[in-house]
C-alpha atoms as a PDB file:
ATOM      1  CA  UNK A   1    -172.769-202.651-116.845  1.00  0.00           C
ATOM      2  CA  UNK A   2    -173.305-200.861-113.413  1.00  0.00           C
ATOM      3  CA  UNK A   3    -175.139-202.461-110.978  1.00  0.00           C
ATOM      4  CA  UNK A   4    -178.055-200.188-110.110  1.00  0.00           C
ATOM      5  CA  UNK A   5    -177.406-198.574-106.152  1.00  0.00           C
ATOM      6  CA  UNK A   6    -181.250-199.093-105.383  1.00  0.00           C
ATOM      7  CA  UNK A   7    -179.947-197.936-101.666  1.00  0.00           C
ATOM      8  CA  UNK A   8    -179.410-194.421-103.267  1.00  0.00           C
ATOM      9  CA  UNK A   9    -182.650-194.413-104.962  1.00  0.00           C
ATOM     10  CA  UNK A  10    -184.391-195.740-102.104  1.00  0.00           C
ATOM     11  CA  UNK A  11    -182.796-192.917 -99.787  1.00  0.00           C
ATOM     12  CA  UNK A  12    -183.338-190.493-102.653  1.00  0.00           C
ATOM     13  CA  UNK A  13    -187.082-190.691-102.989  1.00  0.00           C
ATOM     14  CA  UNK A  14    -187.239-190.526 -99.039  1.00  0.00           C
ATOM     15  CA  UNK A  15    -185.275-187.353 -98.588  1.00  0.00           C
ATOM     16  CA  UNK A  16    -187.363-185.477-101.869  1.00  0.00           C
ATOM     17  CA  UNK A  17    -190.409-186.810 -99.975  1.00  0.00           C
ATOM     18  CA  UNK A  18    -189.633-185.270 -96.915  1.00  0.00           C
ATOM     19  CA  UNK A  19    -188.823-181.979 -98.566  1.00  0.00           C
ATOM     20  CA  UNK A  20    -191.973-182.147-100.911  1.00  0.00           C
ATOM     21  CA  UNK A  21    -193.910-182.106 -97.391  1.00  0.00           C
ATOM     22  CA  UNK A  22    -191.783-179.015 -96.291  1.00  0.00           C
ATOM     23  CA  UNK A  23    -192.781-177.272 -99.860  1.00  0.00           C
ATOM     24  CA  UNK A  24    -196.722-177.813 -99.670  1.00  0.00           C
ATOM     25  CA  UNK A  25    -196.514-177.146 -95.749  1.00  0.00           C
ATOM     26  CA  UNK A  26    -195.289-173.456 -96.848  1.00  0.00           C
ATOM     27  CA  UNK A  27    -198.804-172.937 -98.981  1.00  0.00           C
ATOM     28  CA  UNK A  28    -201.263-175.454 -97.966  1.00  0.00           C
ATOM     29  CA  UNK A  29    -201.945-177.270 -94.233  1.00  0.00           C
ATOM     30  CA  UNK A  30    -205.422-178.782 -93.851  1.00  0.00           C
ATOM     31  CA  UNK A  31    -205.696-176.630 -90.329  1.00  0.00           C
ATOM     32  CA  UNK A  32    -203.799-173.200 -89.658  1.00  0.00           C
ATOM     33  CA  UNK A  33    -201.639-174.493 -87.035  1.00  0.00           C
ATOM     34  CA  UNK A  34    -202.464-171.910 -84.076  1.00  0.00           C
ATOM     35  CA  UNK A  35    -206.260-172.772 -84.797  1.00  0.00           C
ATOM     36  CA  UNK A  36    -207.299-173.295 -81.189  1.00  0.00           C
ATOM     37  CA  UNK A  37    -210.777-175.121 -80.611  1.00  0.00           C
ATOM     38  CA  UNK A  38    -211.008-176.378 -76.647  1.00  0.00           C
ATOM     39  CA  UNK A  39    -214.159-178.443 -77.588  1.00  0.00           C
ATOM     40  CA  UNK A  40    -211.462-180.525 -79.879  1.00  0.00           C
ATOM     41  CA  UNK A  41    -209.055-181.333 -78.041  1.00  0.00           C
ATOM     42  CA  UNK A  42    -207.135-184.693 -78.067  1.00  0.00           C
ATOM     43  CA  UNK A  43    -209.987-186.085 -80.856  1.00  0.00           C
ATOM     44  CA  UNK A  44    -208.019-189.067 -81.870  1.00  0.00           C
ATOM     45  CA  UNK A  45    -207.130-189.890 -85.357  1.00  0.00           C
ATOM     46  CA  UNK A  46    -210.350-189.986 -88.126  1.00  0.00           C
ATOM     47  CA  UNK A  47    -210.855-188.530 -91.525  1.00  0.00           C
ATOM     48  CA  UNK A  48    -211.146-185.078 -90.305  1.00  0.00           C
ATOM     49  CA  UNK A  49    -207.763-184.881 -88.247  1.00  0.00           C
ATOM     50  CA  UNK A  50    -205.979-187.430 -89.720  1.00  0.00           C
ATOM     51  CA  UNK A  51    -203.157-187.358 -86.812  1.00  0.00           C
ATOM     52  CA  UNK A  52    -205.655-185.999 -84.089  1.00  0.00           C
ATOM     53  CA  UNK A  53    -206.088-183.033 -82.398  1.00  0.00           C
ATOM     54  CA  UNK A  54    -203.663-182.140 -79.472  1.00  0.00           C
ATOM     55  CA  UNK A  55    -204.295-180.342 -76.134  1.00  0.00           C
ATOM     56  CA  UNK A  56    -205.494-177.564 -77.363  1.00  0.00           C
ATOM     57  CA  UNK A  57    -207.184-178.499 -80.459  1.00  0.00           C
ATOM     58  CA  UNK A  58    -204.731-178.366 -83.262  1.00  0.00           C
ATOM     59  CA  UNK A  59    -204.131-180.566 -85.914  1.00  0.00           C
ATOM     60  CA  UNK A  60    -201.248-181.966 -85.433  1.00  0.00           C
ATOM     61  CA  UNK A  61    -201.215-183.266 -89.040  1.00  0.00           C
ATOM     62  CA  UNK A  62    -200.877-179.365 -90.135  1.00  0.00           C
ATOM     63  CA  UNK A  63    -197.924-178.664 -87.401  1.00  0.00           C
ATOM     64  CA  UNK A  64    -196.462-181.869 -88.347  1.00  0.00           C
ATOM     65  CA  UNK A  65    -196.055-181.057 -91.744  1.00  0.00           C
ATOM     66  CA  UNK A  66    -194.849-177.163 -90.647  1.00  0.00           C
ATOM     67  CA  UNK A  67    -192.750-178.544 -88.529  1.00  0.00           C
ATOM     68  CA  UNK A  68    -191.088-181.079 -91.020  1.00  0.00           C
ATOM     69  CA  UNK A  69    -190.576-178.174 -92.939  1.00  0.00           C
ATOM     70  CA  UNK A  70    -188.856-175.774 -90.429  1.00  0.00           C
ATOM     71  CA  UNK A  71    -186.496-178.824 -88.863  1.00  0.00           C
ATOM     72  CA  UNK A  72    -185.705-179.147 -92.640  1.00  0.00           C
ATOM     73  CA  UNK A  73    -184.907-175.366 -93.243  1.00  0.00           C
ATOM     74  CA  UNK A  74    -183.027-174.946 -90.088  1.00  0.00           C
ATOM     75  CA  UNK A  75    -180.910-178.200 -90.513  1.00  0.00           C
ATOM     76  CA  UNK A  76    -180.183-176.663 -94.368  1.00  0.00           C
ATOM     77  CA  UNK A  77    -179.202-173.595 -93.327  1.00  0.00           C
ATOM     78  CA  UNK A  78    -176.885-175.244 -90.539  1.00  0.00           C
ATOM     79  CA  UNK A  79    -175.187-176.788 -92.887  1.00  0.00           C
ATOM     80  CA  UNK A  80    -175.013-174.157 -95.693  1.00  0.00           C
ATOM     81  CA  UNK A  81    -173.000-172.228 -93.194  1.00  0.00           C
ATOM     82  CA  UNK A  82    -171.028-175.285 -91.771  1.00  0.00           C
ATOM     83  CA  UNK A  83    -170.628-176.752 -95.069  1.00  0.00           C
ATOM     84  CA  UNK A  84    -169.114-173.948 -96.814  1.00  0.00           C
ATOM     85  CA  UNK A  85    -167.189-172.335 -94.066  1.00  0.00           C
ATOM     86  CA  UNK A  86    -165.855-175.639 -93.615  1.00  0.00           C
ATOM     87  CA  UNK A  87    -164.873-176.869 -96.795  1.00  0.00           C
ATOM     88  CA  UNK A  88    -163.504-173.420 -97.390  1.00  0.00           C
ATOM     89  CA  UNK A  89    -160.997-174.124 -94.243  1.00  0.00           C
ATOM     90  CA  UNK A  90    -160.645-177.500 -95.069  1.00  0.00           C
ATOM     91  CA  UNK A  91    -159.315-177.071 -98.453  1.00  0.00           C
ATOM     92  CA  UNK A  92    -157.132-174.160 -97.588  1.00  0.00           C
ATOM     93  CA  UNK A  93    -155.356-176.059 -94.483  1.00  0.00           C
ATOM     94  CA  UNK A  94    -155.331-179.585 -96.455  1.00  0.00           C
ATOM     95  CA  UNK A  95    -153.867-177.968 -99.138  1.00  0.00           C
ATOM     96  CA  UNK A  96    -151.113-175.538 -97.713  1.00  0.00           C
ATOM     97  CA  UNK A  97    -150.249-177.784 -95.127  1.00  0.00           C
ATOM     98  CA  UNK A  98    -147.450-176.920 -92.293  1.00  0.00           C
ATOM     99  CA  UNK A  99    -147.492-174.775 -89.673  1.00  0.00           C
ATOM    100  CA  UNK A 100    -150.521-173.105 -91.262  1.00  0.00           C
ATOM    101  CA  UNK A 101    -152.439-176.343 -91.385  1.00  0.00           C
ATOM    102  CA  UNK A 102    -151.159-177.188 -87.412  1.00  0.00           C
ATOM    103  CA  UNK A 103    -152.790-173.638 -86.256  1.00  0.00           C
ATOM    104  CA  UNK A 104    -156.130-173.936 -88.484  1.00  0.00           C
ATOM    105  CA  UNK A 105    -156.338-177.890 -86.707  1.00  0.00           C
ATOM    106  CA  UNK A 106    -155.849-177.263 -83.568  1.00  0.00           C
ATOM    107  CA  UNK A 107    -158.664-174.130 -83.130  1.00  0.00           C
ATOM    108  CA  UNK A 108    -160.818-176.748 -85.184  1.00  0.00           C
ATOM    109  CA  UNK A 109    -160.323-179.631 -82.941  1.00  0.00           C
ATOM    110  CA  UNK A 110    -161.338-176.505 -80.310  1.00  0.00           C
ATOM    111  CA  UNK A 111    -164.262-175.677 -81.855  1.00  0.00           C
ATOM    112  CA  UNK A 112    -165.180-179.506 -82.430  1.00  0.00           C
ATOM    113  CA  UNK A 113    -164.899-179.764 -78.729  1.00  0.00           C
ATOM    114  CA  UNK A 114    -167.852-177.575 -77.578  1.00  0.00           C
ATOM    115  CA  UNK A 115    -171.241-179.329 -77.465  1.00  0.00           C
ATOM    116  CA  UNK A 116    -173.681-178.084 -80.009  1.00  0.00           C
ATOM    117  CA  UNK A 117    -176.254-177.467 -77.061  1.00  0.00           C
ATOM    118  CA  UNK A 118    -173.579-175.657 -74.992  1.00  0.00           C
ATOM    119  CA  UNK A 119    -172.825-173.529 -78.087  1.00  0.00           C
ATOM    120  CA  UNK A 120    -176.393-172.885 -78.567  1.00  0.00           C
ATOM    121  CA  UNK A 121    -177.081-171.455 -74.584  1.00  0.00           C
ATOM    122  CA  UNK A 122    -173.829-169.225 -75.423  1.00  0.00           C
ATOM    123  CA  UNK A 123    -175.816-167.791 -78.585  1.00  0.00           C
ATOM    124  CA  UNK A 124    -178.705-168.043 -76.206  1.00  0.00           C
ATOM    125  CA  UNK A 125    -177.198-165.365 -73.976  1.00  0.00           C
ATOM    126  CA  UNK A 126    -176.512-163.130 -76.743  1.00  0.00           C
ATOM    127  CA  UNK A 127    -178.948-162.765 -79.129  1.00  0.00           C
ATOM    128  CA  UNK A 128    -182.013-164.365 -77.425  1.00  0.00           C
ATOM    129  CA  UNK A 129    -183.934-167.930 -78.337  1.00  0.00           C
ATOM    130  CA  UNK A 130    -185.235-168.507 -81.493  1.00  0.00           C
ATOM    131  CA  UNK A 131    -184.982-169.920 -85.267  1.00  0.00           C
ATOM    132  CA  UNK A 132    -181.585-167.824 -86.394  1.00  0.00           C
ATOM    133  CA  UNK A 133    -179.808-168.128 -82.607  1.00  0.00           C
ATOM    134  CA  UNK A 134    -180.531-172.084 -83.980  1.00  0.00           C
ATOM    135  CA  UNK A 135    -179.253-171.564 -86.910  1.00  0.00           C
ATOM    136  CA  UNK A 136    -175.970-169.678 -86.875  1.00  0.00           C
ATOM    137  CA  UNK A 137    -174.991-172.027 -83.534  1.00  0.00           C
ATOM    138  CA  UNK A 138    -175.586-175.604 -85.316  1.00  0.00           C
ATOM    139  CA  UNK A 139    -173.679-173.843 -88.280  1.00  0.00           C
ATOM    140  CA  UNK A 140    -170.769-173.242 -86.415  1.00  0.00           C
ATOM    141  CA  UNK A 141    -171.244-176.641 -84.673  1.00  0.00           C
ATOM    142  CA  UNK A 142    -170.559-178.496 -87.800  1.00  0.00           C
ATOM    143  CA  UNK A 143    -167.687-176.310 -89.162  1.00  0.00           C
ATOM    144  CA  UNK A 144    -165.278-178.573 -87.669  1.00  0.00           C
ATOM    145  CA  UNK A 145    -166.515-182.087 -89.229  1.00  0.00           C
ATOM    146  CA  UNK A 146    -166.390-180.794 -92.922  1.00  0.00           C
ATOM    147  CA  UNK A 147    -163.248-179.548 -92.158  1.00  0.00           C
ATOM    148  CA  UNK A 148    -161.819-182.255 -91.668  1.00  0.00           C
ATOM    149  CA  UNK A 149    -163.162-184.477 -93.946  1.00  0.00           C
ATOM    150  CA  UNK A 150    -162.576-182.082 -96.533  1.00  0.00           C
ATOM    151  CA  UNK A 151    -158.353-181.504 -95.441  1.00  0.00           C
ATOM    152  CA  UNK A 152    -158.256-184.919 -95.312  1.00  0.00           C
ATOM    153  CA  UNK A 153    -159.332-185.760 -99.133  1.00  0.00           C
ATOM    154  CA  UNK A 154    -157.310-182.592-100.410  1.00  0.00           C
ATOM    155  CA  UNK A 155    -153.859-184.079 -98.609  1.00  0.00           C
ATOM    156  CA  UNK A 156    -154.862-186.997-100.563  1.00  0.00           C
ATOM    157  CA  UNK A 157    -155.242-185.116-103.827  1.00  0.00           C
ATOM    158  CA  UNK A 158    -152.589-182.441-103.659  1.00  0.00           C
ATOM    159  CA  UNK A 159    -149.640-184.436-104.765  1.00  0.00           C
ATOM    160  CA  UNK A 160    -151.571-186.342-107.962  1.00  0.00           C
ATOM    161  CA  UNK A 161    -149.692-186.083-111.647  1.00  0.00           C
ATOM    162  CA  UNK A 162    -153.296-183.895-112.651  1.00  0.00           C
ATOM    163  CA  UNK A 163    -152.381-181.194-109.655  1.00  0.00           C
ATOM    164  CA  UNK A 164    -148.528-181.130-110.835  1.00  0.00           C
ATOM    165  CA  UNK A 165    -150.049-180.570-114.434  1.00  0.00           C
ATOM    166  CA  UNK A 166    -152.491-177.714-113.360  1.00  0.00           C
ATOM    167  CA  UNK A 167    -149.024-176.043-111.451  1.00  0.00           C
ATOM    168  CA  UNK A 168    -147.141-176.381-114.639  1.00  0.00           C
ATOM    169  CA  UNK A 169    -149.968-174.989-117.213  1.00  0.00           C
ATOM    170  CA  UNK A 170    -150.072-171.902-114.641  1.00  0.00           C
ATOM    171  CA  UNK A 171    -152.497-172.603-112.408  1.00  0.00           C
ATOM    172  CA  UNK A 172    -153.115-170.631-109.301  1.00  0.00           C
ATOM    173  CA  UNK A 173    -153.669-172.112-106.008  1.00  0.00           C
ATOM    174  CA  UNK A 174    -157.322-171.115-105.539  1.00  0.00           C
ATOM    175  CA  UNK A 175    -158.072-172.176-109.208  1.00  0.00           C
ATOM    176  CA  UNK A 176    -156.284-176.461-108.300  1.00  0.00           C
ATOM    177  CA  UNK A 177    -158.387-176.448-105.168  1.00  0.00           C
ATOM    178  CA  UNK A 178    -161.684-175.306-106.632  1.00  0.00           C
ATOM    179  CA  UNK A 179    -161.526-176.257-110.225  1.00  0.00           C
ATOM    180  CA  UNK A 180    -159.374-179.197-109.903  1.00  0.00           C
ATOM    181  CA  UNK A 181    -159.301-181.093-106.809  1.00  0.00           C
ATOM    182  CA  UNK A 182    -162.758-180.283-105.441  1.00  0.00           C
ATOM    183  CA  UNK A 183    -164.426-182.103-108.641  1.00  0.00           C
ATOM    184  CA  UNK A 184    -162.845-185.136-107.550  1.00  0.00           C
ATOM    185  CA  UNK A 185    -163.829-185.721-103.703  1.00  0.00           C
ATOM    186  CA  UNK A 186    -167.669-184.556-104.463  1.00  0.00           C
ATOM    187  CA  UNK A 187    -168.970-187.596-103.630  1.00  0.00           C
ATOM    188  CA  UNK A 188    -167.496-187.577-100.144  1.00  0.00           C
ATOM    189  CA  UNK A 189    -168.808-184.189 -99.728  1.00  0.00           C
ATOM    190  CA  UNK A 190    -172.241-185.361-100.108  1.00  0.00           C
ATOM    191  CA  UNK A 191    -171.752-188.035 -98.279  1.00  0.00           C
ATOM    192  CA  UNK A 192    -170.901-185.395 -95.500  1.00  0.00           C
ATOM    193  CA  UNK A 193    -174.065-183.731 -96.176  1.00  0.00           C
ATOM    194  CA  UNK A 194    -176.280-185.994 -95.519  1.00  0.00           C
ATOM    195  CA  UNK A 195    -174.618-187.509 -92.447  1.00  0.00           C
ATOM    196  CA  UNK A 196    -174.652-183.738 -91.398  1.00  0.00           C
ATOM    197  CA  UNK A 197    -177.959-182.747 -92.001  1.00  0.00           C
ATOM    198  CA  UNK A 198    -178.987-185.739 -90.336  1.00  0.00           C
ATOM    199  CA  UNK A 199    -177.231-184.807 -87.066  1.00  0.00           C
ATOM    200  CA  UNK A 200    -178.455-181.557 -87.893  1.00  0.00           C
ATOM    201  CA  UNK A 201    -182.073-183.067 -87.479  1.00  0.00           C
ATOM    202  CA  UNK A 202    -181.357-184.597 -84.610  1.00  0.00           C
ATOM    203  CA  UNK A 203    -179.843-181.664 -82.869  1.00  0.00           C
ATOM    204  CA  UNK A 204    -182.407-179.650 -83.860  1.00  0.00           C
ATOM    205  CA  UNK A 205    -184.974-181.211 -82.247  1.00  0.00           C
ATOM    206  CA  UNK A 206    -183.107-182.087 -79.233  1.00  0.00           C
ATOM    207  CA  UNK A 207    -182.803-178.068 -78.781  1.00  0.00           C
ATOM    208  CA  UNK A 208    -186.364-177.761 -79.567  1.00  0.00           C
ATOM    209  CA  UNK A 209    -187.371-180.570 -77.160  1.00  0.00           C
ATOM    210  CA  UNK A 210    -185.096-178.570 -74.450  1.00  0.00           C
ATOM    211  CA  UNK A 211    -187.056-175.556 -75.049  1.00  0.00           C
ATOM    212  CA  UNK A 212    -183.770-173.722 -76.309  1.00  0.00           C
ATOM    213  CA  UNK A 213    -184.275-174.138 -79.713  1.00  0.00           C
ATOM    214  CA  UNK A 214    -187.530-172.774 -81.571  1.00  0.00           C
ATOM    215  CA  UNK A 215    -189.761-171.014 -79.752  1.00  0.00           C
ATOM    216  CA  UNK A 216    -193.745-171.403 -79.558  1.00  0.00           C
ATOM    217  CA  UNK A 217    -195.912-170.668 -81.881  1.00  0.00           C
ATOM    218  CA  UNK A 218    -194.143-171.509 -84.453  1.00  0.00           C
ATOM    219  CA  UNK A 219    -194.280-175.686 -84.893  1.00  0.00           C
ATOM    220  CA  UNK A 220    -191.448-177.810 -84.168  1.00  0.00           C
ATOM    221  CA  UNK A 221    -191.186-181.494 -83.991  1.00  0.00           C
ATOM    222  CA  UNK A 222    -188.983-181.287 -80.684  1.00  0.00           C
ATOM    223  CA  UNK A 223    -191.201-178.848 -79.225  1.00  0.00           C
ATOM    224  CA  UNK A 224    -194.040-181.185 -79.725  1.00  0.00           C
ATOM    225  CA  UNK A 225    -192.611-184.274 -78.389  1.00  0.00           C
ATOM    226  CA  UNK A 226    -191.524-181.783 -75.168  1.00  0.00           C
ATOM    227  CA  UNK A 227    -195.418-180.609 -74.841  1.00  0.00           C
ATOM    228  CA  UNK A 228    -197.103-183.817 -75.780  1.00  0.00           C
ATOM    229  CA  UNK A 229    -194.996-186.074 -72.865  1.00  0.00           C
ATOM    230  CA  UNK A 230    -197.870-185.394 -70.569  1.00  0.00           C
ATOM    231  CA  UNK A 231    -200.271-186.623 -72.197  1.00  0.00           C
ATOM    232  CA  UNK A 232    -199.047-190.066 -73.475  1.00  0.00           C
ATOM    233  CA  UNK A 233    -201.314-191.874 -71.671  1.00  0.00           C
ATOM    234  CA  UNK A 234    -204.358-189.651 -72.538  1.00  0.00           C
ATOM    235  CA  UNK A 235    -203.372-188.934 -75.969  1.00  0.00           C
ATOM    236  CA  UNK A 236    -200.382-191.384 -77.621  1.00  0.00           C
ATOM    237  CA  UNK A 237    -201.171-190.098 -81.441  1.00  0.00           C
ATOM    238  CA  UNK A 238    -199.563-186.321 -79.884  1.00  0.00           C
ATOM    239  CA  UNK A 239    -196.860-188.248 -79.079  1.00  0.00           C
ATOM    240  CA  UNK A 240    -196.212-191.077 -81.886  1.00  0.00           C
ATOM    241  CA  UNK A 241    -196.946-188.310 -85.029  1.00  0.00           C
ATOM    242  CA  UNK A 242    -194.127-186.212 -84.013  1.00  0.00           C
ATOM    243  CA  UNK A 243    -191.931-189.157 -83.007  1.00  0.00           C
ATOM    244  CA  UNK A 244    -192.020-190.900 -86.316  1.00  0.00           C
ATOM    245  CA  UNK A 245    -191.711-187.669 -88.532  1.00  0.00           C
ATOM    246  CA  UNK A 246    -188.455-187.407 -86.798  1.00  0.00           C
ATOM    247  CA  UNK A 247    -187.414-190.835 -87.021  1.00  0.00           C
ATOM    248  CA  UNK A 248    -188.426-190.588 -90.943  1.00  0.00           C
ATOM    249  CA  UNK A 249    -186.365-187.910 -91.691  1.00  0.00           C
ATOM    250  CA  UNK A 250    -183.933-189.572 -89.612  1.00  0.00           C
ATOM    251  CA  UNK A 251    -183.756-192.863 -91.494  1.00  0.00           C
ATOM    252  CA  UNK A 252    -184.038-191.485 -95.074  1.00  0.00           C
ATOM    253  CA  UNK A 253    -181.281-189.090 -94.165  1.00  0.00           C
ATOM    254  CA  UNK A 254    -178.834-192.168 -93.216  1.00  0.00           C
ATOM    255  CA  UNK A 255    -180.060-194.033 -96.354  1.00  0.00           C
ATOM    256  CA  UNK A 256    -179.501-191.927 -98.807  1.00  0.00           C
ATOM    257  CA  UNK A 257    -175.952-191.187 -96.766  1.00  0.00           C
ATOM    258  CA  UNK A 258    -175.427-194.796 -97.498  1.00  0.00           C
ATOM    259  CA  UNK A 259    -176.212-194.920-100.822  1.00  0.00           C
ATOM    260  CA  UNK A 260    -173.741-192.104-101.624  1.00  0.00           C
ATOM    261  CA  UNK A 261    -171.009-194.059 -99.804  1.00  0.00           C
ATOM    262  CA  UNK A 262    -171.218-197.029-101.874  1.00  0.00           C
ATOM    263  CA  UNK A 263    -171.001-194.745-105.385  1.00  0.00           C
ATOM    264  CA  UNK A 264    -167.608-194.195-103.828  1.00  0.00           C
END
């Protein structure tokens, strides 16, 4: 019998909580979160504001929760585009290998060497700060990684008794890498999600906290950690609130990464 992988479920339950957040943050906040109210600022946590009020009156429990969900939908997208775009180059090179597979590395080990935030001011220059200039440069970011990962398990694949069958029965090349070896390295792919998305988060907010990433007044956890700083010593819960939704998604991100590594 199986041994149940509890650090799956665990990581599982963490990551669909996180995203059930994003889901009811798109209908429902307790507070719109550009409500401005100067006579409640920095209340501290109670039953009305559950995570306070910040400097200018918000609940930060309503911009934490919207900005759970746009860290979420920017880090998806990222890797949407990364993912497939890199799997798509990763499969190709792994699997034609040669001099096609030395060219395709060696502009991906270029691309791998530009930081994400140095990719993100080029984007910056071009078309402007803000949630797609985000998007498209974190995508591109993580083109590289999948690519990779993904050449590396189809090099391992490409030579297997169930490829030389496909070849024999008639099989194209596009139909063995999608239809035959993809099936079987899945589980490393998801495993390459999650450790993505979760750098994804991180790089996010780091853009967000720089004030290159999204752009006021739409909520992001970086951009409140950057704006509550000043106040730590007046106001800690505009601080902490932000801090641990981060290190939440953070956490259940690398769990459930975890758990998919030991179904391997």
């Amino acid at each position: 019998m199986k041994k149940r992988n509890y650090t799956l479920i665990a990581g599982t339950i963490m990551v669909l909580a996180a995203i059930l957040i994003a889901i009811i943050a798109e209908f429902y906040t307790p507070y719109a979160t550009d409500a401005l109210s100067v006579s409640d600022k920095f209340l501290s946590p109670s039953l009305k504001h559950i995570m306070g009020t910040d400097n200018l009156g918000r609940d930060i429990l309503s911009r934490v929760m919207v900005g759970m969900g746009t860290t979420i939908k920017i880090s998806g997208m990222a890797i949407l585009i990364g993912g497939t775009l890199g799997v798509i180059l990763g499969t190709v090179s792994g699997y034609i290998g040669g001099f096609f597979d030395e060219v395709l590395m060696r502009i991906n080990d270029v691309v791998a060497s530009v930081p994400s935030i140095l990719l993100a001011m080029v984007f910056i220059g071009v078309m402007g700060r803000g949630t797609v200039t985000v998007t498209v440069a974190l995508g591109i970011a993580f083109i590289p990684s999948f690519a990779r990962v993904v050449r590396g398990e189809v090099m391992n694949y490409r030579h297997r008794d169930f490829v030389k069958s496909a070849k024999l029965s008639g099989a194209g090349p596009v139909r063995i890498m999608f239809l035959h070896i993809m099936p079987n390295i899945k589980n490393t792919l998801l495993a390459a999600v999650a450790t993505g998305f979760n750098n994804a988060v991180l790089a996010e907010a780091g853009m967000s906290y720089m004030g290159i990433g999204v752009q006021p007044p739409t909520p992001s956890l970086g951009e409140m950690l950057a704006s509550s700083q000043s106040f730590w010593g007046l106001a800690p819960w505009y601080v902490i609130f932000p801090g641990l939704a981060i290190i939440y998604l953070v956490i259940s991100l690398v769990i459930f990464s975890n758990g998919l590594k030991k179904n391997m």
